[in-house]
C-alpha atoms as a PDB file:
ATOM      1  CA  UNK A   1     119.207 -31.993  31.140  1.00  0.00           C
ATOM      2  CA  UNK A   2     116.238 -34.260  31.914  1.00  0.00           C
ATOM      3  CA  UNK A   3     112.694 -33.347  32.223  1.00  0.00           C
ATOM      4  CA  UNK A   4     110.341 -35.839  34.231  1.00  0.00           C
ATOM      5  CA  UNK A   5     106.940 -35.388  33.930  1.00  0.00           C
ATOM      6  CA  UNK A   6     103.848 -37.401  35.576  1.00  0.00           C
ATOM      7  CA  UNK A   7     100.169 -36.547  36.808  1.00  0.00           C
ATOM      8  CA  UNK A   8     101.730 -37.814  40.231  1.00  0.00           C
ATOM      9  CA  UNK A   9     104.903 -36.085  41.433  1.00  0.00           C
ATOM     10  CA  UNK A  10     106.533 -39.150  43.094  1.00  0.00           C
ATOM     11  CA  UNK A  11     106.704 -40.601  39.627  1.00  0.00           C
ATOM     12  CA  UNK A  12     108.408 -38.224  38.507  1.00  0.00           C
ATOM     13  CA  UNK A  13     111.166 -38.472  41.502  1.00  0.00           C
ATOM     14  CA  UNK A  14     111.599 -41.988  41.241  1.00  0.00           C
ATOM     15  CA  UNK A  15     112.258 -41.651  37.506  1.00  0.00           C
ATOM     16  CA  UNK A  16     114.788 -39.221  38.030  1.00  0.00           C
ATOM     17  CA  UNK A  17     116.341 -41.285  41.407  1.00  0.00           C
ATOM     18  CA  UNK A  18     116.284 -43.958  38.872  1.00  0.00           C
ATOM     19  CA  UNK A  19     118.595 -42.099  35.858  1.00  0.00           C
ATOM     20  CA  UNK A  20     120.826 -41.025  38.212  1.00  0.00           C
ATOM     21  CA  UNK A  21     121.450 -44.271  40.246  1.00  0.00           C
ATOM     22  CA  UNK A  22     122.218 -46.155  36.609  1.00  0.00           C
ATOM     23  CA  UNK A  23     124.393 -43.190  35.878  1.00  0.00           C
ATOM     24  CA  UNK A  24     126.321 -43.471  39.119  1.00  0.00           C
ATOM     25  CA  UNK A  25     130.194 -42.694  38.545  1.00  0.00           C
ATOM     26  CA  UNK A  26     129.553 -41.334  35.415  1.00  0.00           C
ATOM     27  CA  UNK A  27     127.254 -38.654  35.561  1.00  0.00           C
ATOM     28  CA  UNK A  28     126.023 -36.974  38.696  1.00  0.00           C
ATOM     29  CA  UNK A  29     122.915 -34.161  39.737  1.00  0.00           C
ATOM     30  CA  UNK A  30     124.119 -30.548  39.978  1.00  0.00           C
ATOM     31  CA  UNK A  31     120.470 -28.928  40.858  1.00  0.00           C
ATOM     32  CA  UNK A  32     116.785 -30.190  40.475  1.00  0.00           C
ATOM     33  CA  UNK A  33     113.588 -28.455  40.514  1.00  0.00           C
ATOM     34  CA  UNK A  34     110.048 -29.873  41.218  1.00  0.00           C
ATOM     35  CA  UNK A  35     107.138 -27.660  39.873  1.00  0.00           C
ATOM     36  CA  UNK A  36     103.580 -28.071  39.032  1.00  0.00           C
ATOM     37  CA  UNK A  37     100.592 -27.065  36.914  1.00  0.00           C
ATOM     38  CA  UNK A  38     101.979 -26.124  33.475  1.00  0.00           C
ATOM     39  CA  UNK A  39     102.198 -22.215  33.110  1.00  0.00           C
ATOM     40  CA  UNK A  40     101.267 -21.985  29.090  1.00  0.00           C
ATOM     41  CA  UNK A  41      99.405 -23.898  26.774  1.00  0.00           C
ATOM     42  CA  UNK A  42     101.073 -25.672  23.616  1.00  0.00           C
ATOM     43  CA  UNK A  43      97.965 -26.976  21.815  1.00  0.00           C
ATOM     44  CA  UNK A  44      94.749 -25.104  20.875  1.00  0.00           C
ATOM     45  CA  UNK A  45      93.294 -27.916  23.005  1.00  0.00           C
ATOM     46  CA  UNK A  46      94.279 -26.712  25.991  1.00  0.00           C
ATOM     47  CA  UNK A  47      92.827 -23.750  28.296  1.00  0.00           C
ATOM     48  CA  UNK A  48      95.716 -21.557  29.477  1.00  0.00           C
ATOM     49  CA  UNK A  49      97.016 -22.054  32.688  1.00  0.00           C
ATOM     50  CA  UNK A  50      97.279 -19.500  35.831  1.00  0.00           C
ATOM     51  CA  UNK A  51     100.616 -18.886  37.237  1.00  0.00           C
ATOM     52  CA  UNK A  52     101.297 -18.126  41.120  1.00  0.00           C
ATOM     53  CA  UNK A  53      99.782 -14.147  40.964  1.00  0.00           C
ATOM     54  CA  UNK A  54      96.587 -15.499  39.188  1.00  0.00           C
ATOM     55  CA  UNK A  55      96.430 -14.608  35.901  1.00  0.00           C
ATOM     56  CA  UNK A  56      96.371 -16.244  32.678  1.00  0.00           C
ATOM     57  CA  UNK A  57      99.956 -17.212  31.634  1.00  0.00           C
ATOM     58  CA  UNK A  58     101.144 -17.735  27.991  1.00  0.00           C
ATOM     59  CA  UNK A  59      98.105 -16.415  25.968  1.00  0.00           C
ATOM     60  CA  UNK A  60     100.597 -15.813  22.670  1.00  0.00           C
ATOM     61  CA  UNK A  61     102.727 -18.572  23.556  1.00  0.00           C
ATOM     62  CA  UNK A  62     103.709 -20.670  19.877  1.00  0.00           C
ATOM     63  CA  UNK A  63     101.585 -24.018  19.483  1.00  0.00           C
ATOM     64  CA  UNK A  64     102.866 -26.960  18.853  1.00  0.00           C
ATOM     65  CA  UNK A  65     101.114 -27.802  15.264  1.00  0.00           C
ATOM     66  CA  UNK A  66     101.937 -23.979  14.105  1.00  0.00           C
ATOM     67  CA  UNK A  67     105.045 -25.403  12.184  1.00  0.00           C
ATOM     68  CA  UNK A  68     106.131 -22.105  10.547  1.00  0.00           C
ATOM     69  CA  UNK A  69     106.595 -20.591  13.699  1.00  0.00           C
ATOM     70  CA  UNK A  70     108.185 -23.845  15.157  1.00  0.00           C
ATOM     71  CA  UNK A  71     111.213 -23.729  11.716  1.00  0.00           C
ATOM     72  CA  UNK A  72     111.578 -19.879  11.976  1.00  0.00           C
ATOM     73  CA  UNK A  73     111.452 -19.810  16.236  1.00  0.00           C
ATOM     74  CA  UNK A  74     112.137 -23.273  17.921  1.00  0.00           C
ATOM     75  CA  UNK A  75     114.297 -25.302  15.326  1.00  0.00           C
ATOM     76  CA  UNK A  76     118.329 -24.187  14.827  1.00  0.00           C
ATOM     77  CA  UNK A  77     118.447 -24.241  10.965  1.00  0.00           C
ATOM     78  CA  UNK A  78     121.724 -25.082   8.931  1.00  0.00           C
ATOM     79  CA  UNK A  79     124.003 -22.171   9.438  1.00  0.00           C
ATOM     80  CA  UNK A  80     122.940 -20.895  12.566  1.00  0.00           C
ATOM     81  CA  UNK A  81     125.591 -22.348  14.473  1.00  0.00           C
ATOM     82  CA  UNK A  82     127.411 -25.165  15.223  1.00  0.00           C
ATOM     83  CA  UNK A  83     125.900 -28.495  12.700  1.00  0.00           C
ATOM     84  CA  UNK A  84     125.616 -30.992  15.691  1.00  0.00           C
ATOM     85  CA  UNK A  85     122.809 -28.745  16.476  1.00  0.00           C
ATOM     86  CA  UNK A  86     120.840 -28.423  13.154  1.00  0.00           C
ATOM     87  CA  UNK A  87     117.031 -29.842  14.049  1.00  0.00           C
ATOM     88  CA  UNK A  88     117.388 -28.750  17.422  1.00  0.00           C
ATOM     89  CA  UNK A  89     116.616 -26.252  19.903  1.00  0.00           C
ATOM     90  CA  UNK A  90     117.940 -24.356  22.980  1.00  0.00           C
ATOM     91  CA  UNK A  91     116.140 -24.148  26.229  1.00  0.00           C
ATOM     92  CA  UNK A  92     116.225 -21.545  29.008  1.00  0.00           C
ATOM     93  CA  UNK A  93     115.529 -22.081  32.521  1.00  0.00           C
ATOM     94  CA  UNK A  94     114.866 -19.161  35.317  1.00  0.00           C
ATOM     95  CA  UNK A  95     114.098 -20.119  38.586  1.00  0.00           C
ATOM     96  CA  UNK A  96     111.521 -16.968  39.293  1.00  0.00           C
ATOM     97  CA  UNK A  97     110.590 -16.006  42.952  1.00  0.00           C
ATOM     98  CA  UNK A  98     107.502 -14.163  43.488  1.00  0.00           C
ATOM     99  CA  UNK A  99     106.634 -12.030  45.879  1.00  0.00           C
ATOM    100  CA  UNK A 100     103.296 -13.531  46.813  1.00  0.00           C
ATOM    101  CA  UNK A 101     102.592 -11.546  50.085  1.00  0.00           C
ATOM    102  CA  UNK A 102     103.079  -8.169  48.722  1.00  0.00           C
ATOM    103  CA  UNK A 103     101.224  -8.930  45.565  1.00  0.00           C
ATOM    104  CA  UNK A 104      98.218 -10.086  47.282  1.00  0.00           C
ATOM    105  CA  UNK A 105      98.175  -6.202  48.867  1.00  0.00           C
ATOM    106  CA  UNK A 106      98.026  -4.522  45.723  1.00  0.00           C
ATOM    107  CA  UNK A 107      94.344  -3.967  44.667  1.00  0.00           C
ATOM    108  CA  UNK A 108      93.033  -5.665  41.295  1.00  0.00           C
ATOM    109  CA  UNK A 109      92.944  -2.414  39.433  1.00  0.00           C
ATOM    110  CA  UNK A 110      97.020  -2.604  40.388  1.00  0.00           C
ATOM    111  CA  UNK A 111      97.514  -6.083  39.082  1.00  0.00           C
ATOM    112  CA  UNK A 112      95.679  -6.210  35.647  1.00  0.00           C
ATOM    113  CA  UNK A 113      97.881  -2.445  35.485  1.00  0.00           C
ATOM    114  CA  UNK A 114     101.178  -4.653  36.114  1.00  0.00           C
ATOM    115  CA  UNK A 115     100.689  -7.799  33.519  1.00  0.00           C
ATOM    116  CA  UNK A 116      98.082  -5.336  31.052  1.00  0.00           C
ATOM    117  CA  UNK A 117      95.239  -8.020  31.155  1.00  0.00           C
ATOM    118  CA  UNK A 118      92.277  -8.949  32.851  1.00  0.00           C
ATOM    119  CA  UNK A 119      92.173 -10.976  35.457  1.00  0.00           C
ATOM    120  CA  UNK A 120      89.239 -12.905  34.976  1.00  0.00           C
ATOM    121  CA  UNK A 121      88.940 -13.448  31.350  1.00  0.00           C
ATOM    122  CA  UNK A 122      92.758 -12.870  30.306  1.00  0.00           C
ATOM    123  CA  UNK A 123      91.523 -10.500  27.546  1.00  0.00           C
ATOM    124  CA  UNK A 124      94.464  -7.171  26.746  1.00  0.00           C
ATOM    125  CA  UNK A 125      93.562  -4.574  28.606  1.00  0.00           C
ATOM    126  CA  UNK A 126      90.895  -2.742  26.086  1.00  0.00           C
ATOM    127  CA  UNK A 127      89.390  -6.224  24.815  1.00  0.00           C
ATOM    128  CA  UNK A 128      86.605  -8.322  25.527  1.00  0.00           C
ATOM    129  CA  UNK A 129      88.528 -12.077  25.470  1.00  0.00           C
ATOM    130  CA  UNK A 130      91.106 -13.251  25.984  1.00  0.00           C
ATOM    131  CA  UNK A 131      92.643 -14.394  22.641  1.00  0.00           C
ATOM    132  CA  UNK A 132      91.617 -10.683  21.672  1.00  0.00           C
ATOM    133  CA  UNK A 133      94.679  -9.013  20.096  1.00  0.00           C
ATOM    134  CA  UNK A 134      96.223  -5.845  22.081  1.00  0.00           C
ATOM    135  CA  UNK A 135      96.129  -2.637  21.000  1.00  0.00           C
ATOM    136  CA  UNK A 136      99.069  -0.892  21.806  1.00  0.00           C
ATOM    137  CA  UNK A 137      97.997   1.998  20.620  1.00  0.00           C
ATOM    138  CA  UNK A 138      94.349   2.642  22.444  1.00  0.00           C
ATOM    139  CA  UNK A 139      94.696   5.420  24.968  1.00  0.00           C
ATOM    140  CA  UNK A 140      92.031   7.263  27.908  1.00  0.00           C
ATOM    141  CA  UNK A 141      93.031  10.094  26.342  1.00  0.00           C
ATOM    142  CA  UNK A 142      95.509  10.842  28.324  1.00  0.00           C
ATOM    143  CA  UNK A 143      97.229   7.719  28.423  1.00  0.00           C
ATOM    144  CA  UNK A 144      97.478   4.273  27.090  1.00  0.00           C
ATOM    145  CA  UNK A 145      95.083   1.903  27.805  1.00  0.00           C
ATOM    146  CA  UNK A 146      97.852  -1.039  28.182  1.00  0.00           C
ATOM    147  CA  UNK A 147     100.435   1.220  30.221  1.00  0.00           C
ATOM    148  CA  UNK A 148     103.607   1.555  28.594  1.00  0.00           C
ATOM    149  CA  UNK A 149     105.914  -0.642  31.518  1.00  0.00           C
ATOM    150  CA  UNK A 150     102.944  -3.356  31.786  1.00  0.00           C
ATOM    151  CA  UNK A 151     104.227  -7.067  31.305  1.00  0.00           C
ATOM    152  CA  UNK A 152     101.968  -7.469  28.273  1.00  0.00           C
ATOM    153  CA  UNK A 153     103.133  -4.602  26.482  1.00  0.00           C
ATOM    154  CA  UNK A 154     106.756  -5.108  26.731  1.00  0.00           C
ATOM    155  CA  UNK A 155     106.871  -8.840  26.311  1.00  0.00           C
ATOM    156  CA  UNK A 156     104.685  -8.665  22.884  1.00  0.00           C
ATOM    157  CA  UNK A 157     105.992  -9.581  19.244  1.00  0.00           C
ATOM    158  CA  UNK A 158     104.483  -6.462  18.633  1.00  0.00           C
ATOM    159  CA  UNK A 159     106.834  -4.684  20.612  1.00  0.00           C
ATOM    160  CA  UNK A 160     110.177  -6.865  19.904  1.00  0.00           C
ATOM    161  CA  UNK A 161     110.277  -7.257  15.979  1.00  0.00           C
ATOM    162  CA  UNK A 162     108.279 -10.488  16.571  1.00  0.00           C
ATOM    163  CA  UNK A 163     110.404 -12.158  18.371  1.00  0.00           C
ATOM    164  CA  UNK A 164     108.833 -15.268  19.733  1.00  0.00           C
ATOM    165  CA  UNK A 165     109.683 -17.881  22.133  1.00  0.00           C
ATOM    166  CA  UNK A 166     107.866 -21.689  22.872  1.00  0.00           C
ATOM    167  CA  UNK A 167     107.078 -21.581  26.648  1.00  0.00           C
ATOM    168  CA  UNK A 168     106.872 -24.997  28.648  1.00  0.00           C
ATOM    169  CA  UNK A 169     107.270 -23.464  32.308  1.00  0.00           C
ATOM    170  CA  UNK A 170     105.776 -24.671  35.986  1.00  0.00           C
ATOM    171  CA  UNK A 171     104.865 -23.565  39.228  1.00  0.00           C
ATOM    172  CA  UNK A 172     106.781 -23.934  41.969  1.00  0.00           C
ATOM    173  CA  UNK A 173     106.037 -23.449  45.756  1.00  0.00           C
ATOM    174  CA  UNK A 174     109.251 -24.729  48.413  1.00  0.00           C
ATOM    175  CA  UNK A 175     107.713 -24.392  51.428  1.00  0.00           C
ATOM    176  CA  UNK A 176     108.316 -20.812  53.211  1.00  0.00           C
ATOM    177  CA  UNK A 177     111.923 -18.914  54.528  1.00  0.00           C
ATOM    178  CA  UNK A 178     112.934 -18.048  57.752  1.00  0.00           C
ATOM    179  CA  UNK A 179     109.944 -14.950  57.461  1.00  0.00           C
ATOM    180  CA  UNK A 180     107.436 -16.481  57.682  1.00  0.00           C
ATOM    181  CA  UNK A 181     106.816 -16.008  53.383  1.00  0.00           C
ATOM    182  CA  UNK A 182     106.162 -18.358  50.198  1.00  0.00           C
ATOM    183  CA  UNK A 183     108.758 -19.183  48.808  1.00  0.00           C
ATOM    184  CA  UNK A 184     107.201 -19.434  45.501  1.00  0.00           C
ATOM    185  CA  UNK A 185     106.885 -18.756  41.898  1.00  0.00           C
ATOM    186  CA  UNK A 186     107.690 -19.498  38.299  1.00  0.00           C
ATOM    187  CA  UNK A 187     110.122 -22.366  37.416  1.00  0.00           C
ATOM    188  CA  UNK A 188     110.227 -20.575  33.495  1.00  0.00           C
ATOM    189  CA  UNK A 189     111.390 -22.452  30.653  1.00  0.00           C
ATOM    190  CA  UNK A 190     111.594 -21.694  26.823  1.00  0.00           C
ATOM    191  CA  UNK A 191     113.029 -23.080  23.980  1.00  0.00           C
ATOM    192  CA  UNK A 192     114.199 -20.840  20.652  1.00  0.00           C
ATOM    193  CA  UNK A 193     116.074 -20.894  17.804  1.00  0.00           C
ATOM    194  CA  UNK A 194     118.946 -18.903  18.990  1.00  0.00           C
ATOM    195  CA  UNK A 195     118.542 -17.417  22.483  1.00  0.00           C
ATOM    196  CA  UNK A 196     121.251 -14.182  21.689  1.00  0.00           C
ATOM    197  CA  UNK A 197     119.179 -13.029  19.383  1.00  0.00           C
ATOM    198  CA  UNK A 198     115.363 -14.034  20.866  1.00  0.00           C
ATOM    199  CA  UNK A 199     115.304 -14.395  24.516  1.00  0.00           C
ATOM    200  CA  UNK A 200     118.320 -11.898  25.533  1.00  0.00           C
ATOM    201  CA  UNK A 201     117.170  -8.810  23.954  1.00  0.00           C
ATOM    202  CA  UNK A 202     113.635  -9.887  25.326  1.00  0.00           C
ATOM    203  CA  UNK A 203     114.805 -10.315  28.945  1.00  0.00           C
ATOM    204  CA  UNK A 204     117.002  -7.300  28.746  1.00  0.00           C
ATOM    205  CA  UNK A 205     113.845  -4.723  27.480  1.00  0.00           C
ATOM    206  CA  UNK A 206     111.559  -6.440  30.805  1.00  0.00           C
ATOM    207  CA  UNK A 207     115.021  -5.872  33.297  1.00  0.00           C
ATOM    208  CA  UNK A 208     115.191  -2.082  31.899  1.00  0.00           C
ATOM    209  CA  UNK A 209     111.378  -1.081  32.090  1.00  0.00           C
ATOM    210  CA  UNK A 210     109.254  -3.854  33.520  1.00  0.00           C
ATOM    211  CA  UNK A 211     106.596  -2.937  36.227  1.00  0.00           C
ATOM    212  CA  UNK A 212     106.077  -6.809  37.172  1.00  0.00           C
ATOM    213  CA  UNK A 213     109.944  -6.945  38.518  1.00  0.00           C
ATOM    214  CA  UNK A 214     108.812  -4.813  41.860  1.00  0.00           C
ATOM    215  CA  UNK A 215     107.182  -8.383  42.546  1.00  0.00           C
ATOM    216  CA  UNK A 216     109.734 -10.844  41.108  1.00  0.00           C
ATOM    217  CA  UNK A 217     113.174 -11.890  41.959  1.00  0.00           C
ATOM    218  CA  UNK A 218     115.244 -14.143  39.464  1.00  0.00           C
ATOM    219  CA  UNK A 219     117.416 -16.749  41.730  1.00  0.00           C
ATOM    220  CA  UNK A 220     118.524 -18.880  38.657  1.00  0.00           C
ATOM    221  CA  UNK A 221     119.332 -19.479  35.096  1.00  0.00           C
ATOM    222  CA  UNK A 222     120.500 -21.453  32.698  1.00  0.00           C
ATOM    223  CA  UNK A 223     120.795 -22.040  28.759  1.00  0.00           C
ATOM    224  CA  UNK A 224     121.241 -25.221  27.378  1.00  0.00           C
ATOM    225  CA  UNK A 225     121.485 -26.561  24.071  1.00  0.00           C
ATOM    226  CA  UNK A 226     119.080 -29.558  23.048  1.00  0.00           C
ATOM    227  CA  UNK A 227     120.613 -31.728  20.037  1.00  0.00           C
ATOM    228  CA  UNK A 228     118.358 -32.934  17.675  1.00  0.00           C
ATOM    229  CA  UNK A 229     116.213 -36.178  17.970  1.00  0.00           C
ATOM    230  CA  UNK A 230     117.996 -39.225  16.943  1.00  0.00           C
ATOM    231  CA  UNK A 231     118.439 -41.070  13.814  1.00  0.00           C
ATOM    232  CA  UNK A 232     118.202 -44.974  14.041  1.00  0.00           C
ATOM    233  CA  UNK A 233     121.825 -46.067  15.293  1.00  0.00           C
ATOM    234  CA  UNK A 234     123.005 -42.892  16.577  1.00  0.00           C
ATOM    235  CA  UNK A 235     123.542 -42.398  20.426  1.00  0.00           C
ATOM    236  CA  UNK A 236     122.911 -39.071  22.192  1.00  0.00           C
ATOM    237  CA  UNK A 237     125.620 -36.408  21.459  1.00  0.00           C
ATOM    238  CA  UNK A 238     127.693 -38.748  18.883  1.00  0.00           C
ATOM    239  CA  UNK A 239     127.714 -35.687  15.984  1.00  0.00           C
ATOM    240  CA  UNK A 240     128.956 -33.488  18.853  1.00  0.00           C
ATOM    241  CA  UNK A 241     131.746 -35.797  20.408  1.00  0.00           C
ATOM    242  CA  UNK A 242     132.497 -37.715  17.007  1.00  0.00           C
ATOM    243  CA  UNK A 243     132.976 -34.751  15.247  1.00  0.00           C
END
């Protein structure tokens, strides 16, 4: 797996026409995806993105100099699995089509009711700002103020035994299909610890329940496994092919 990034997207293509021409006969593409404009922040630095429906994306997402969460989340530790990949990390890719036309239709009380924040200011649904922590458990009176299938709610720590995940996703739009729509979205990408037990419960509690998937279709996936970084003299994947 390579990732090419640039400030100019035809750097980032000739980079990767470059690796595979000096891989030629060896190693070959099997599928490539160009995206744009980060969809989370991974530094306090930086001001969190908006993804293709407008809204903040990745508020909670883990920062890069929060170490404890990066051992107990991002890093495989010694026992988790296999040792090649002790110090490393597995990544997930979804290739996430959104539906850009009918989202657009729903009304703005609809949307921040879908993803359970504000649209302007990113704050929980209940809060002020955006960095505000929800409160799951604020209610009209007669219901809860963050609806119990919004995107927000069901995604939480809160709400899945604080599971995390470290988010590094894109935009994506590839031109329109034969109807005349976007074709659109979310090129998503994470990287945990051990993805059975982080991002597959996670992704099977939003398939069950989520009210953002009447707007979203899922066209591809994959895990892969990320060795560690390596130590002077060693050459990518020797612990794995050596051992």
């Amino acid at each position: 797996m390579i990732q090419a990034c640039a400030d100019d997207p035809q750097v980032a293509v000739h980079a990767i026409r470059n690796l595979a021409r000096m891989g030629f006969g060896v190693v070959g593409v099997r599928y490539s995806q160009l995206g744009f404009g980060r969809t989370a922040s991974t530094t306090s630095a930086q001001r969190t993105p908006r993804n293709m429906f407008g809204f903040k994306d990745g508020t909670a997402n883990i920062k890069s100099d929060d170490v404890g969460a990066l051992d107990s989340q991002v890093w495989a530790q010694s026992g988790d699995g296999p040792s090649w990949m002790d110090g490393g990390t597995y990544m997930v890719t979804r290739r996430i089509r959104m539906d850009i036309e009918a989202w657009d239709r729903a009304n703005l009380t609809e949307q921040e009711r879908v993803i359970g924040r504000d649209k302007r200011e990113g704050a929980p649904l209940g809060q002020a700002v955006e960095f505000d922590e929800p409160d799951f458990a604020m209610t009209t009176g007669r219901q809860p103020v963050i609806p119990e299938d919004s995107h927000v709610r069901l995604a939480h720590p809160d709400t899945n035994s604080g599971t995390r995940i470290l988010r590094r996703g894109y935009n994506f739009t590839d031109g329109s299909d034969g109807f005349g729509h976007l074709d659109a979205g979310l090129f998503f990408i994470c990287f945990q610890r051990d993805p059975v037990a982080q991002f597959v419960p996670l992704q099977r509690r939003l398939s069950r329940s989520d009210a953002l998937n009447e707007y979203i279709t899922h066209t591809s996936s994959g895990v892969y496994a990320c060795p560690p970084d390596l130590a002077e003299g060693q050459w990518w994947g020797q612990e794995l092919l050596e051992g």
